[in-house]
C-alpha atoms as a PDB file:
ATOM      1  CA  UNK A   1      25.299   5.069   7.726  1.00  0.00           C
ATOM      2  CA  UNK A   2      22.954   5.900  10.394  1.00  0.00           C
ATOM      3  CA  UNK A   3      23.157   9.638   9.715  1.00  0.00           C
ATOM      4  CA  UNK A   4      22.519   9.231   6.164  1.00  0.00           C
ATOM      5  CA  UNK A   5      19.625   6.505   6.287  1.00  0.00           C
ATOM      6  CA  UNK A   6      17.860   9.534   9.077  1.00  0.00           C
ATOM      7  CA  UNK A   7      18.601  12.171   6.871  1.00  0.00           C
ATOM      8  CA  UNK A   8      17.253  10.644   4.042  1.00  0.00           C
ATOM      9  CA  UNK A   9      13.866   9.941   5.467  1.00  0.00           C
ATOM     10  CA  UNK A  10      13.843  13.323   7.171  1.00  0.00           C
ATOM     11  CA  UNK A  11      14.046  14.723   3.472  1.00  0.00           C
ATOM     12  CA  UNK A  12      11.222  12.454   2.234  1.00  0.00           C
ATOM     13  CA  UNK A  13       9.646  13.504   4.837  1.00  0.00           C
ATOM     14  CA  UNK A  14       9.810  17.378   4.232  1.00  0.00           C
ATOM     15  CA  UNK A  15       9.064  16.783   0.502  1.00  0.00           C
ATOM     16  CA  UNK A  16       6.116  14.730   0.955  1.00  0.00           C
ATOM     17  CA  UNK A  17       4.573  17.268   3.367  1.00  0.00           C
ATOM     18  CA  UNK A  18       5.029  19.611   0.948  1.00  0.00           C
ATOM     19  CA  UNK A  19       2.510  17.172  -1.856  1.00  0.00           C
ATOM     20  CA  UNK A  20      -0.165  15.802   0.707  1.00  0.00           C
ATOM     21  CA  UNK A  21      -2.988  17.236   2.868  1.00  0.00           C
ATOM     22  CA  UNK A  22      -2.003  16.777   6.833  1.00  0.00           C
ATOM     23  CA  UNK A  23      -3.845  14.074   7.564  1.00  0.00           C
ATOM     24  CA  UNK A  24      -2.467  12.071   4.624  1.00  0.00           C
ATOM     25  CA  UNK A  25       0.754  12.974   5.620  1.00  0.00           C
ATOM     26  CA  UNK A  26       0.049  12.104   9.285  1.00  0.00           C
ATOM     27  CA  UNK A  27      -1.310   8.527   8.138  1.00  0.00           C
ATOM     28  CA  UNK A  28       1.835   8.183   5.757  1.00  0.00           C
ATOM     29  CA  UNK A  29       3.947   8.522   8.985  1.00  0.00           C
ATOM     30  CA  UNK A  30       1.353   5.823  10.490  1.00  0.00           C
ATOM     31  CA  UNK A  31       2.464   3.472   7.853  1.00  0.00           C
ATOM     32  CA  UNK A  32       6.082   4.271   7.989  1.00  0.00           C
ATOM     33  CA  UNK A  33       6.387   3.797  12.012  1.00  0.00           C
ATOM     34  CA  UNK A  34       4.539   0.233  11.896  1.00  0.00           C
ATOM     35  CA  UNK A  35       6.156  -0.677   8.379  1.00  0.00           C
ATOM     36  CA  UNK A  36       9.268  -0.257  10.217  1.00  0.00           C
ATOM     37  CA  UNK A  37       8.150  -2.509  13.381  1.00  0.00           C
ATOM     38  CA  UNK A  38       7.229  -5.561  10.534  1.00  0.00           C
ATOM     39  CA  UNK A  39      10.314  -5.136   9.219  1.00  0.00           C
ATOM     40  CA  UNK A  40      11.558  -5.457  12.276  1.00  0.00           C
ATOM     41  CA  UNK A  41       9.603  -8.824  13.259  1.00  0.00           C
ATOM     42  CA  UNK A  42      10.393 -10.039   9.667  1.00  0.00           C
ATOM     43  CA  UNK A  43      14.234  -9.783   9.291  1.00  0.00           C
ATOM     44  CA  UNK A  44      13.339  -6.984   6.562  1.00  0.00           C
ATOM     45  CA  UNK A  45      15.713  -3.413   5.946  1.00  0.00           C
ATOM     46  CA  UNK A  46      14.307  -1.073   8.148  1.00  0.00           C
ATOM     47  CA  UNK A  47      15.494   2.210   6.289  1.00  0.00           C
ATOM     48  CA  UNK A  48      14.049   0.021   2.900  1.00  0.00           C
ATOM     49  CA  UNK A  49      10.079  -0.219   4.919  1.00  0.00           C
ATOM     50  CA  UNK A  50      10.015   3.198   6.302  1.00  0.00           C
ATOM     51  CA  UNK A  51      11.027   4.816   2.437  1.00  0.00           C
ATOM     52  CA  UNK A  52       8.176   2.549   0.501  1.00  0.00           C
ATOM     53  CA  UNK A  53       6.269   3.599   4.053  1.00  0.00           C
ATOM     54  CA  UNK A  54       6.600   7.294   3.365  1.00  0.00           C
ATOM     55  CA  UNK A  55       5.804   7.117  -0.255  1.00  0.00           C
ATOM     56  CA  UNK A  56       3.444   5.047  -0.475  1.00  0.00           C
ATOM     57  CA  UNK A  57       0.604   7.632  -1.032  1.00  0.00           C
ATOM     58  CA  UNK A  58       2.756  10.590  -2.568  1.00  0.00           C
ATOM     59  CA  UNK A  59       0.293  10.757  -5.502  1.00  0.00           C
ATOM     60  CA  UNK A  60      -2.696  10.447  -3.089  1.00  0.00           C
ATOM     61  CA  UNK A  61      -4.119  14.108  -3.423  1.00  0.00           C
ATOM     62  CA  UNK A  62      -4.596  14.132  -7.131  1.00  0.00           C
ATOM     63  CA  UNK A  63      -8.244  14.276  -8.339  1.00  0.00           C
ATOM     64  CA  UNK A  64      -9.523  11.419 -10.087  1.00  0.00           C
ATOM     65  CA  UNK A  65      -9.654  13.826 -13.448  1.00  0.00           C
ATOM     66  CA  UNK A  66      -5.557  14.598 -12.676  1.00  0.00           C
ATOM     67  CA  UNK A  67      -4.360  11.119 -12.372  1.00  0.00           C
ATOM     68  CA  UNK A  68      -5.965   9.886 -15.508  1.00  0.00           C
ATOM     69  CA  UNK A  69      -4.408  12.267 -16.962  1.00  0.00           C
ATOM     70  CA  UNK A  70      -1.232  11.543 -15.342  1.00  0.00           C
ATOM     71  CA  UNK A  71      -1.791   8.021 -16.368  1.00  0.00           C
ATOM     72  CA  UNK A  72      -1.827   9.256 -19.577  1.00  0.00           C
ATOM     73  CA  UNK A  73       1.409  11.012 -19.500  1.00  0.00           C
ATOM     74  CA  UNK A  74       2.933   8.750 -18.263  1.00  0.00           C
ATOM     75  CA  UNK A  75       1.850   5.783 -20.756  1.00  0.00           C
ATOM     76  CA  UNK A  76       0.198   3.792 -17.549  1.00  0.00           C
ATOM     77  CA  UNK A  77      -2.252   1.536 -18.673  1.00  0.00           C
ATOM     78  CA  UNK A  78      -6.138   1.867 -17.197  1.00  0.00           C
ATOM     79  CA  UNK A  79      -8.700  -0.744 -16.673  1.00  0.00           C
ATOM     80  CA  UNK A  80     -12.435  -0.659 -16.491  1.00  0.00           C
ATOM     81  CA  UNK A  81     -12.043  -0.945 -13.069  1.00  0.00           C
ATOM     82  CA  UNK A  82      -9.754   1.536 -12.426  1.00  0.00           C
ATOM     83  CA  UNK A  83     -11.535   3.897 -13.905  1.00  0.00           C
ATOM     84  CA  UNK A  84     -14.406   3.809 -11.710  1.00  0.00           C
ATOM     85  CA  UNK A  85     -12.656   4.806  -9.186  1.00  0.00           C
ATOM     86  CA  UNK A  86      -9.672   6.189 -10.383  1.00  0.00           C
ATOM     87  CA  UNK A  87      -7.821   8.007  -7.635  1.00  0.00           C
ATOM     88  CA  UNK A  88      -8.384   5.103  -4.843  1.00  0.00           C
ATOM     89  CA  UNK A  89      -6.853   2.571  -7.388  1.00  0.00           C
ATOM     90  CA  UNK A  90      -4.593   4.353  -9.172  1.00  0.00           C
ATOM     91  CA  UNK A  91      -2.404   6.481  -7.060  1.00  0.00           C
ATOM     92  CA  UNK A  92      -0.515   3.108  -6.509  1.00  0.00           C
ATOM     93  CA  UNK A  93       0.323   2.844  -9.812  1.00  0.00           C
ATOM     94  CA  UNK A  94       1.349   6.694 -10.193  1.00  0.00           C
ATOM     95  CA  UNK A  95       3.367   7.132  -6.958  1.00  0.00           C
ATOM     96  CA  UNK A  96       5.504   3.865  -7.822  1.00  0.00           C
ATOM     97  CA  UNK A  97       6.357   6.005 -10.712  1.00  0.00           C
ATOM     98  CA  UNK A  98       7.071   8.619  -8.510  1.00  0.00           C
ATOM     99  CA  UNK A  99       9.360   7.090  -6.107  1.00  0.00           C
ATOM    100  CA  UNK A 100      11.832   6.426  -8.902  1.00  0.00           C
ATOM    101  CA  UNK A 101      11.107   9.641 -10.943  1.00  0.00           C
ATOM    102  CA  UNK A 102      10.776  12.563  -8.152  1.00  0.00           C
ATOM    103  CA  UNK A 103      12.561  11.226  -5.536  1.00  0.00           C
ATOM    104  CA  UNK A 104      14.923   8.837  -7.034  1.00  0.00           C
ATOM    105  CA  UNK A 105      14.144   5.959  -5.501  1.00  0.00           C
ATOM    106  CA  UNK A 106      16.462   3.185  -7.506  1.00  0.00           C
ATOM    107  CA  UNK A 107      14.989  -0.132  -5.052  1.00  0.00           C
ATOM    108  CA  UNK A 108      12.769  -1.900  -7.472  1.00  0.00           C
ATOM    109  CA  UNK A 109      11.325  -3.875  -4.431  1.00  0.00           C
ATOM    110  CA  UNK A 110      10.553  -0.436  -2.669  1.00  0.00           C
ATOM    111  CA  UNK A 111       9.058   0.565  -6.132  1.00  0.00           C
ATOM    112  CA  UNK A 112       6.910  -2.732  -6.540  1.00  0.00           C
ATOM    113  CA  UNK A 113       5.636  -1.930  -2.891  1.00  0.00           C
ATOM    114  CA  UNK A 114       4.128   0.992  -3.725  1.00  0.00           C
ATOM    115  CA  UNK A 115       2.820  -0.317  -6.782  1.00  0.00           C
ATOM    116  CA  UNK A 116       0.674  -3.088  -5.004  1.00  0.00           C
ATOM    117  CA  UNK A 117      -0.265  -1.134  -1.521  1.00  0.00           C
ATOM    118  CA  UNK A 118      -3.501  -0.814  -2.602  1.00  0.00           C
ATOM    119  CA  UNK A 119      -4.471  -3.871  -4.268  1.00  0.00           C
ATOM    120  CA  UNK A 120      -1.837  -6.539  -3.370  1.00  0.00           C
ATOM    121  CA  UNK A 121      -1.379  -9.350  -5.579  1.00  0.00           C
ATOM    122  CA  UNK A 122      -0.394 -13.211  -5.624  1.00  0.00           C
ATOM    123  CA  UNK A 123       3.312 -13.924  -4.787  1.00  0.00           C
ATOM    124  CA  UNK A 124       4.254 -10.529  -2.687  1.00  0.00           C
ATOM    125  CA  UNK A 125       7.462 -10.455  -1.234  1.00  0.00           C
ATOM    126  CA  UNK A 126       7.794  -9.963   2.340  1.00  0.00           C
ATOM    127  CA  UNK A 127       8.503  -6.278   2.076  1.00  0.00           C
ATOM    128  CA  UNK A 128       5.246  -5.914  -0.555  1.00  0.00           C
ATOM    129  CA  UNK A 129       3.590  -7.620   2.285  1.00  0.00           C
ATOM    130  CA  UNK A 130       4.186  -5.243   5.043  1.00  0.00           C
ATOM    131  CA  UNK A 131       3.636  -2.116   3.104  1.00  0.00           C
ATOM    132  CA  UNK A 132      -0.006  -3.684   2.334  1.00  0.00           C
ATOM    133  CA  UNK A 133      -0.486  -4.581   5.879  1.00  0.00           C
ATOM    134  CA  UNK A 134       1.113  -1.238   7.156  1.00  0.00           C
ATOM    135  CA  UNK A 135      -0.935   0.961   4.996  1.00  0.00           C
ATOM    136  CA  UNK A 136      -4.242  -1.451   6.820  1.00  0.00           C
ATOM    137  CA  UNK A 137      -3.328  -1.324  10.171  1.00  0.00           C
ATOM    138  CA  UNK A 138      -1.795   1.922  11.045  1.00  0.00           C
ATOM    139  CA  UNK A 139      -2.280   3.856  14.350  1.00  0.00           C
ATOM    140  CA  UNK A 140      -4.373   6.722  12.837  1.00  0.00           C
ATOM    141  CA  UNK A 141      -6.938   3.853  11.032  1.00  0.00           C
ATOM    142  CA  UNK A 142     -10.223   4.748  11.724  1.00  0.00           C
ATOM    143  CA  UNK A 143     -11.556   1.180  13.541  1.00  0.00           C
ATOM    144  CA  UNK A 144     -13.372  -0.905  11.352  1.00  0.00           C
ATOM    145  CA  UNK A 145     -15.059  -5.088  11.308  1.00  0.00           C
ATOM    146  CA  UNK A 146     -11.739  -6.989  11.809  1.00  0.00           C
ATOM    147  CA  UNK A 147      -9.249  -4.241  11.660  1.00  0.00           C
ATOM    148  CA  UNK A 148      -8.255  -5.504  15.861  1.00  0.00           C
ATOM    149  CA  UNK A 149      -7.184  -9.219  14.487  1.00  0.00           C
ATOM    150  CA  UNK A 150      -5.277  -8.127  11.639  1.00  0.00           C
ATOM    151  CA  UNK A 151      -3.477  -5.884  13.977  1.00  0.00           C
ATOM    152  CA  UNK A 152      -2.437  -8.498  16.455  1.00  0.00           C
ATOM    153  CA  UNK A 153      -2.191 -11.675  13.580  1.00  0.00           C
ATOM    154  CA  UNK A 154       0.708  -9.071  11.600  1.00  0.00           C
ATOM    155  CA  UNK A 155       3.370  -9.199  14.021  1.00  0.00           C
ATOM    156  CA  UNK A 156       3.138 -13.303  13.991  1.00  0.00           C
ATOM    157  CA  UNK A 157       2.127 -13.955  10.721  1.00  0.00           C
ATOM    158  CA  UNK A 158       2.100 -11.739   7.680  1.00  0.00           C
ATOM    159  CA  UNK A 159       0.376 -14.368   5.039  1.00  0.00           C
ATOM    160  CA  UNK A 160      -2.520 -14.583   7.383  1.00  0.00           C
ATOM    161  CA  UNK A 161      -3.030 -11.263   7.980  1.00  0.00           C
ATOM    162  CA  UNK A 162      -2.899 -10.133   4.072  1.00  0.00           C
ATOM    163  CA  UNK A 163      -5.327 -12.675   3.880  1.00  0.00           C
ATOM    164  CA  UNK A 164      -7.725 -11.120   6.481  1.00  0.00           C
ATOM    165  CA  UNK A 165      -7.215  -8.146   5.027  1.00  0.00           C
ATOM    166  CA  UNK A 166      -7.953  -8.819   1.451  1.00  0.00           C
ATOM    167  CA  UNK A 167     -11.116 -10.634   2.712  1.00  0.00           C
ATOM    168  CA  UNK A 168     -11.833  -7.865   5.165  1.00  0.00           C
ATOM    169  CA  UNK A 169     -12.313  -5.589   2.051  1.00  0.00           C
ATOM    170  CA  UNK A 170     -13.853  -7.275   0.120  1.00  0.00           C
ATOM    171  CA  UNK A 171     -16.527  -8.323   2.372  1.00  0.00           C
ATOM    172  CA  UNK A 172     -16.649  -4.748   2.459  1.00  0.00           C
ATOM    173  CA  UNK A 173     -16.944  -4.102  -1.221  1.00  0.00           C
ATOM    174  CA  UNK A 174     -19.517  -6.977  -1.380  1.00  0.00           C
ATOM    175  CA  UNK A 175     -22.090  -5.432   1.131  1.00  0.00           C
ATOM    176  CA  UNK A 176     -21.296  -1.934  -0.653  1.00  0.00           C
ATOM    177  CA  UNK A 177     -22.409  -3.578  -4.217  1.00  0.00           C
ATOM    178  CA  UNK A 178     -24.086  -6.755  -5.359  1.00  0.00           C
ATOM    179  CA  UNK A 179     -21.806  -6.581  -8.743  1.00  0.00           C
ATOM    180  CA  UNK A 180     -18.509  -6.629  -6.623  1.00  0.00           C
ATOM    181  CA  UNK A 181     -16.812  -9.544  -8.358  1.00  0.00           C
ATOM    182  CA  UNK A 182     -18.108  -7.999 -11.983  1.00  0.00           C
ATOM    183  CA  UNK A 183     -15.921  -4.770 -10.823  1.00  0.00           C
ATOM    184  CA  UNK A 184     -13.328  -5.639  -8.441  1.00  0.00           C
ATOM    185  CA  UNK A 185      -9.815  -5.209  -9.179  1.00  0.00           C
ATOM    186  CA  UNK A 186      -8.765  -8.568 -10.856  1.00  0.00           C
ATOM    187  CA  UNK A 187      -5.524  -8.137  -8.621  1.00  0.00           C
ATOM    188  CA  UNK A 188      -6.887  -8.031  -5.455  1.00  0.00           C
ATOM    189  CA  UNK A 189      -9.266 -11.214  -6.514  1.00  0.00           C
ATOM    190  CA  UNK A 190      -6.196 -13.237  -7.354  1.00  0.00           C
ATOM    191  CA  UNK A 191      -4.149 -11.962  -4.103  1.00  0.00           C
ATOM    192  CA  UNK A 192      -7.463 -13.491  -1.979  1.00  0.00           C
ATOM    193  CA  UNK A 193      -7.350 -16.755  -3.962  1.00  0.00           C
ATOM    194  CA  UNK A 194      -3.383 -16.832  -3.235  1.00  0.00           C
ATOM    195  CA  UNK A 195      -3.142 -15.839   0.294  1.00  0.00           C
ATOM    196  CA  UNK A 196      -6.630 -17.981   1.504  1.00  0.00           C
ATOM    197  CA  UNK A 197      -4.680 -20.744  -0.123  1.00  0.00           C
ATOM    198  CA  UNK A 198      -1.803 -20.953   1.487  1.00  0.00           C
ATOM    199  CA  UNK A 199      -3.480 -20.321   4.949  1.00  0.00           C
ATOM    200  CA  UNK A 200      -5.827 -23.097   5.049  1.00  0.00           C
ATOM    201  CA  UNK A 201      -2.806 -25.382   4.126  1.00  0.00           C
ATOM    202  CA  UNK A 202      -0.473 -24.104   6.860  1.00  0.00           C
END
């Protein structure tokens, strides 16, 4: 079993390099070395964190004119939102398909973490949770406001430091544009109302 769970990644891997520019595939590896350490600390699969880990950005280095159309294709729905910025919001959406369609993924969990890497959402499950905070606090991050006490709050707790995260950005997103919350992903709005939630009643 060990064989074939280290083959199998070695073969996403290999086909993934093949799809991304280096240093997307040298953050993907980020995220699939500490999504494998959460899932350690949080009684997850390993094998289960390190695939969504590994995939998680396979449809990263289309242009924002080739995933719309891929969304189109592939009958995904688009938002006002998401077409603003199309390839930073939608590659989630697209590489979930992927996983299942390219390299037949089956795991509807490791599908659904894909899906919500970028934007998270209320009601995550735990492995959702550490793909979000994997693909956030990787090695290869550049250093940003906050990104050292999400780091060290993720191996202890995992609500708290989606939380940080989610507020982290949009802080960011605020001080980037006065109409944030006109524009903002309703998803990631509704994962900062969840998660704030249940930290301030812990």
């Amino acid at each position: 079993m060990e064989e074939l769970s280290q083959s199998l990644i070695k073969t996403l891997q290999n086909k993934i390099k093949d799809v991304i520019s280096e240093k997307r595939y040298i953050h993907s590896l980020g995220v699939q070395y500490t999504a494998a350490s959460l899932a350690m600390i949080y009684d997850v699969d390993i094998l289960r964190a390190e695939i969504a880990g590994i995939l998680h950005d396979s449809a990263k280095a289309l242009s924002d004119k080739e995933i719309l159309k891929e969304c189109k294709k592939l009958d995904l729905s688009v938002s006002e939102v998401e077409k603003q910025a199309p390839s930073n919001l939608l590659h989630a959406k697209v590489g979930a398909v992927y996983a299942k369609r390219k390299y037949d993924i089956d795991d509807e969990e490791i599908i659904s973490a894909i899906r919500w890497h970028t934007t998270g959402k209320p009601e995550m499950s735990t492995l959702e949770k550490i793909i979000f905070v994997a693909d956030y606090i990787e090695p290869g991050r550049k250093m940003i406001t906050g990104l050292t006490e999400v780091r060290k709050v993720a191996f202890t707790d995992i609500d708290k430091a989606v939380y940080l995260e989610l507020h982290n950005t949009i802080t960011y997103l605020e001080e980037k544009n006065s109409n944030t919350f006109k524009s903002m992903d309703e998803h990631t709005l509704e994962a900062y109302k969840y998660y704030k939630n249940i930290v301030e009643n812990k």
